[in-house]
Each structure stands twice: as C-alpha cells, then as structure tokens.
C-alpha atoms as a PDB file:
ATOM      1  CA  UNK A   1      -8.396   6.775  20.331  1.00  0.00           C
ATOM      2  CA  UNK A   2     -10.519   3.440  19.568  1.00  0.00           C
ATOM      3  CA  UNK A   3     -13.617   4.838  20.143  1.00  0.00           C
ATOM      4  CA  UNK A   4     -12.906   7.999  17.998  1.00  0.00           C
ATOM      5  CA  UNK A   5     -11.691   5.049  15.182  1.00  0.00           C
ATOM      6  CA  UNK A   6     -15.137   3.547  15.424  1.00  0.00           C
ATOM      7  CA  UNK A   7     -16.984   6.615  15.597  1.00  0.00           C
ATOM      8  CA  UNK A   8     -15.070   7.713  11.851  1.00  0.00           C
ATOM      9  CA  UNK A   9     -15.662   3.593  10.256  1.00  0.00           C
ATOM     10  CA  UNK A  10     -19.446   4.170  11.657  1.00  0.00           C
ATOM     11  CA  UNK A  11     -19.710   7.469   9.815  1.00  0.00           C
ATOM     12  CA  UNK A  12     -17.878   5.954   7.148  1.00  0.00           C
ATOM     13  CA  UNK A  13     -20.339   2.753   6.834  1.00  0.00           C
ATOM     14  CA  UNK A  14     -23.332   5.678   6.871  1.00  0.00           C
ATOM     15  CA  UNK A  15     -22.297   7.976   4.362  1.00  0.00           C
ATOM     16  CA  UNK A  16     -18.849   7.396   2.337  1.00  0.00           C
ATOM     17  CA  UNK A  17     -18.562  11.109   1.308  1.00  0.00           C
ATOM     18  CA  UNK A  18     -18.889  12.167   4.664  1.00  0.00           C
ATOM     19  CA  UNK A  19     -15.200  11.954   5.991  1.00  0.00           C
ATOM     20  CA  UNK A  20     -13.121  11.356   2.714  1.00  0.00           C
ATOM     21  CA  UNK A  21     -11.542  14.640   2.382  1.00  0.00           C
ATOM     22  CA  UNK A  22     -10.131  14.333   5.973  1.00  0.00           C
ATOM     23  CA  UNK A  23      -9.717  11.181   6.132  1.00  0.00           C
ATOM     24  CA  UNK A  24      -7.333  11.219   2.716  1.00  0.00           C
ATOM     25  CA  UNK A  25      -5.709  14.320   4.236  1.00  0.00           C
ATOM     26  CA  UNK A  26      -5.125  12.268   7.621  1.00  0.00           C
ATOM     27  CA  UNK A  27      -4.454   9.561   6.655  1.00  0.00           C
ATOM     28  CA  UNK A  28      -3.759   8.462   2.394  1.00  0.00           C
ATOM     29  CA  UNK A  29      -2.064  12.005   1.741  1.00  0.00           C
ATOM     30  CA  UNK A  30       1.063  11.485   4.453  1.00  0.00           C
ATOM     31  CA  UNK A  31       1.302   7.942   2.780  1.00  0.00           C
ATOM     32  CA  UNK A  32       0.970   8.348  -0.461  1.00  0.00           C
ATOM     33  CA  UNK A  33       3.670  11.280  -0.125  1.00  0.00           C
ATOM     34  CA  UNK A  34       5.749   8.832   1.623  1.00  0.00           C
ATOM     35  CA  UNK A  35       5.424   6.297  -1.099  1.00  0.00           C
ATOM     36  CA  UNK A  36       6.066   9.204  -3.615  1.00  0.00           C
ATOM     37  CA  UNK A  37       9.289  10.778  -2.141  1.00  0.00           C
ATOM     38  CA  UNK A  38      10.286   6.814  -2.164  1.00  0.00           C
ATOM     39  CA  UNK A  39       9.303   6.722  -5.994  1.00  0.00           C
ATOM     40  CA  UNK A  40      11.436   9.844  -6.448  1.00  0.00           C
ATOM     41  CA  UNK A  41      14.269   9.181  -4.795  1.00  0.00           C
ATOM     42  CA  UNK A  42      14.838   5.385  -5.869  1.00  0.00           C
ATOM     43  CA  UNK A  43      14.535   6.114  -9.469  1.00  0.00           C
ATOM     44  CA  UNK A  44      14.636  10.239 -10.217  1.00  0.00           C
ATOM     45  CA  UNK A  45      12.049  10.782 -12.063  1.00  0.00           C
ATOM     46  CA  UNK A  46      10.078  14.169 -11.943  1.00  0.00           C
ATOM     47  CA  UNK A  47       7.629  14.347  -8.589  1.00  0.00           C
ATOM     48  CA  UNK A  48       5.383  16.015 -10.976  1.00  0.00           C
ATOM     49  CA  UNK A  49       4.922  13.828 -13.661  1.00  0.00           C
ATOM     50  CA  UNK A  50       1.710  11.828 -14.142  1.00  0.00           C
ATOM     51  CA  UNK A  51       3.696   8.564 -14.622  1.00  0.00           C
ATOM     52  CA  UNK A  52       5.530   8.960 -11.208  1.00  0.00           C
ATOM     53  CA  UNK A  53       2.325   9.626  -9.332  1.00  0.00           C
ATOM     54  CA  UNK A  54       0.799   6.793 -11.387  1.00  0.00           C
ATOM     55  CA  UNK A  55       3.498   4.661  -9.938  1.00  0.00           C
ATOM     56  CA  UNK A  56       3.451   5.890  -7.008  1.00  0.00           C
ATOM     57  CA  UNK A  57      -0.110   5.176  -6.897  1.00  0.00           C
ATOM     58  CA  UNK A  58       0.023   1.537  -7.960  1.00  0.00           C
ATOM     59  CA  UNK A  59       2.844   0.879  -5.528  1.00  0.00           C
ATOM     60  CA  UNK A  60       0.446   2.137  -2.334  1.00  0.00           C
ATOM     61  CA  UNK A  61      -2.199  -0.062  -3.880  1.00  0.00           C
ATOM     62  CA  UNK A  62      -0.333  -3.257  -4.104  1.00  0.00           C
ATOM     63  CA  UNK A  63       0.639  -2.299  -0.439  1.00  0.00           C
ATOM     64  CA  UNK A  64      -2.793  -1.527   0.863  1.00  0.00           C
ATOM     65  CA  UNK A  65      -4.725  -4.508  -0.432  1.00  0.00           C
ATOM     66  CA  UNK A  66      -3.390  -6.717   2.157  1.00  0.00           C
ATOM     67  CA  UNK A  67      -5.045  -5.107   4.596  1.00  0.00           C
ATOM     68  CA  UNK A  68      -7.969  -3.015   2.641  1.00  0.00           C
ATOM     69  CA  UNK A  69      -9.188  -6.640   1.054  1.00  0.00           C
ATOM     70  CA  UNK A  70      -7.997  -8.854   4.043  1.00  0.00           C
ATOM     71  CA  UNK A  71     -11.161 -11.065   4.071  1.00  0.00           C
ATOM     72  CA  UNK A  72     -10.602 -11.965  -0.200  1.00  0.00           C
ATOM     73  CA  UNK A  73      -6.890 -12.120  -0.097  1.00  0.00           C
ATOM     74  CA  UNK A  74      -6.068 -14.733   2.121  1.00  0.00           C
ATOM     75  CA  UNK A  75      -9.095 -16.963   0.705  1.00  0.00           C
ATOM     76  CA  UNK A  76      -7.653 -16.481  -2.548  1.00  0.00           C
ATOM     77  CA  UNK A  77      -4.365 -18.228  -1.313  1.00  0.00           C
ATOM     78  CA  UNK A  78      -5.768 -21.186   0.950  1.00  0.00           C
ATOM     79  CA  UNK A  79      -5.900 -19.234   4.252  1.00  0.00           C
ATOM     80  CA  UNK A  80      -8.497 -18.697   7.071  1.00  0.00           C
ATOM     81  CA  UNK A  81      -6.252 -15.634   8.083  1.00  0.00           C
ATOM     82  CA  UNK A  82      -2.235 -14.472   7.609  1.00  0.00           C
ATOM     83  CA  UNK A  83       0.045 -17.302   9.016  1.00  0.00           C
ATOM     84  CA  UNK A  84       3.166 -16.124   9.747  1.00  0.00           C
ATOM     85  CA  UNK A  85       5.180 -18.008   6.982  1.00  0.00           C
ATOM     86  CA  UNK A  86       2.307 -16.522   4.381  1.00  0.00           C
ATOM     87  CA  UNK A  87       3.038 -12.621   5.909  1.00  0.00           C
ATOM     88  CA  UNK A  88       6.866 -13.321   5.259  1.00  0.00           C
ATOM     89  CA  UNK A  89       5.784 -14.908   1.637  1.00  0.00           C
ATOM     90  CA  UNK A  90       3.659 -11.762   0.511  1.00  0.00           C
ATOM     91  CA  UNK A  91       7.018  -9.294   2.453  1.00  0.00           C
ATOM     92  CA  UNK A  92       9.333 -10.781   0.293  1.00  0.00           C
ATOM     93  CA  UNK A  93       6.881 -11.522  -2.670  1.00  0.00           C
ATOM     94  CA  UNK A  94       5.941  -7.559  -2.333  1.00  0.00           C
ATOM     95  CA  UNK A  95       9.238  -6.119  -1.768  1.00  0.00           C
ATOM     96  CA  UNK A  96      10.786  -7.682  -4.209  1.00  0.00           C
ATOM     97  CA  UNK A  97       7.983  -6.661  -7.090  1.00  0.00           C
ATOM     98  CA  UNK A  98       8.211  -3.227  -5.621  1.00  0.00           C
ATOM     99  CA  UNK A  99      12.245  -3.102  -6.173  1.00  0.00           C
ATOM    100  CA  UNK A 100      11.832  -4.316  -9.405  1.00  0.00           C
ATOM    101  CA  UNK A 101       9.071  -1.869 -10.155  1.00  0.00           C
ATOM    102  CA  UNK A 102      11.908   0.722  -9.304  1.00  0.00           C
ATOM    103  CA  UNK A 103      14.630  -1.042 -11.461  1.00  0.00           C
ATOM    104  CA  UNK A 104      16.389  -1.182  -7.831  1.00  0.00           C
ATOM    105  CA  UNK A 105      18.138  -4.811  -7.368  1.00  0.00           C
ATOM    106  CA  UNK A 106      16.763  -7.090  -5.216  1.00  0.00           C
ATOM    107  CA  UNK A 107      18.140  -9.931  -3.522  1.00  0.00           C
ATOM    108  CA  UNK A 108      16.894 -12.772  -6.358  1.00  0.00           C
ATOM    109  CA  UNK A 109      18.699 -10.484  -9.097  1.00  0.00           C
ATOM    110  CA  UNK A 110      22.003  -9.854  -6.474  1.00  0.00           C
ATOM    111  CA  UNK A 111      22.795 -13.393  -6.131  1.00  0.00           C
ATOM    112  CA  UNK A 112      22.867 -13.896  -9.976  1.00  0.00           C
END
C-alpha cells in the first residue's frame, strides 16, 4: 500500500491534474460527505443548499490544515513538530469552534 501512496504523491508532485478526479473521488468525496451528513444532521439544514456545503466545506478545511500545512502550522505556534499537550490544545481548540459553528453546546458553554 506505501509504495502505491508514493507512486500517486510522485505523480502528484509531476503533474497536479493528473490524479485529482480520483483522488477527490477516493479520498475528499467520502470525507467531505462525512463532514456533510455531520453538518446536516447537527443543525438540519437542507443537504442541498449552498450555505450547508459552504459550511461543510469550511469545517473539512479547518480540519485538514493540520495535516495539509503541517510544516507552517506548528511554526506558527512555537513548535518544531505536534507535542502531545499542543495536539490536545488544537482537539479541544477545534472541536469546540466546530460545535459552536453548529450552534451545538460545547463543554465551555455547558458549564456556564
């Protein structure tokens, strides 16, 4: 499985449009439908609308730039790498905004 992973990222690094179709049908479509039956579910609004796939959108992305931006992220914050007490920071830091994003309580606003 590795070397099939480095065979796509080497494809990838040679020509971008090469692999996006099945990579986003691989891999971004299951997640972002994931992220999108979450959007639905926590807050009802239509699947179809452009402002719940907008924030279903920005959700993934605030998710995904932990890892997508990994080298500019933890530099931005003091940090060679993740510690472990910075991963549980940017969990709770995340989940919360997340929650909130979905007018769902969190545990800040359920001890108030």
């Amino acid at each position: 499985m590795a070397e099939a992973i480095e065979a796509l990222l080497d494809r990838l690094r040679e020509d971008p449009r090469c692999c996006r179709e099945g990579l986003f049908e691989a891999v971004f479509h299951p997640l972002y439908v994931a992220f999108l039956d979450l959007v639905v579910a926590a807050t009802g609004r239509e699947r179809g609308a452009a402002e719940t796939r907008i924030l279903t959108g920005a959700l993934l992305g605030e998710c995904l730039v932990f890892h997508r931006d990994q080298p500019i992220v933890p530099r931005s914050l003091g940090w060679d790498d993740y510690p472990p007490d910075g991963i549980a920071a940017i969990t709770r830091t995340v989940t919360a905004g997340i929650l909130d994003a979905l007018d769902l309580p969190t545990g800040a606003r359920d001890k108030d």
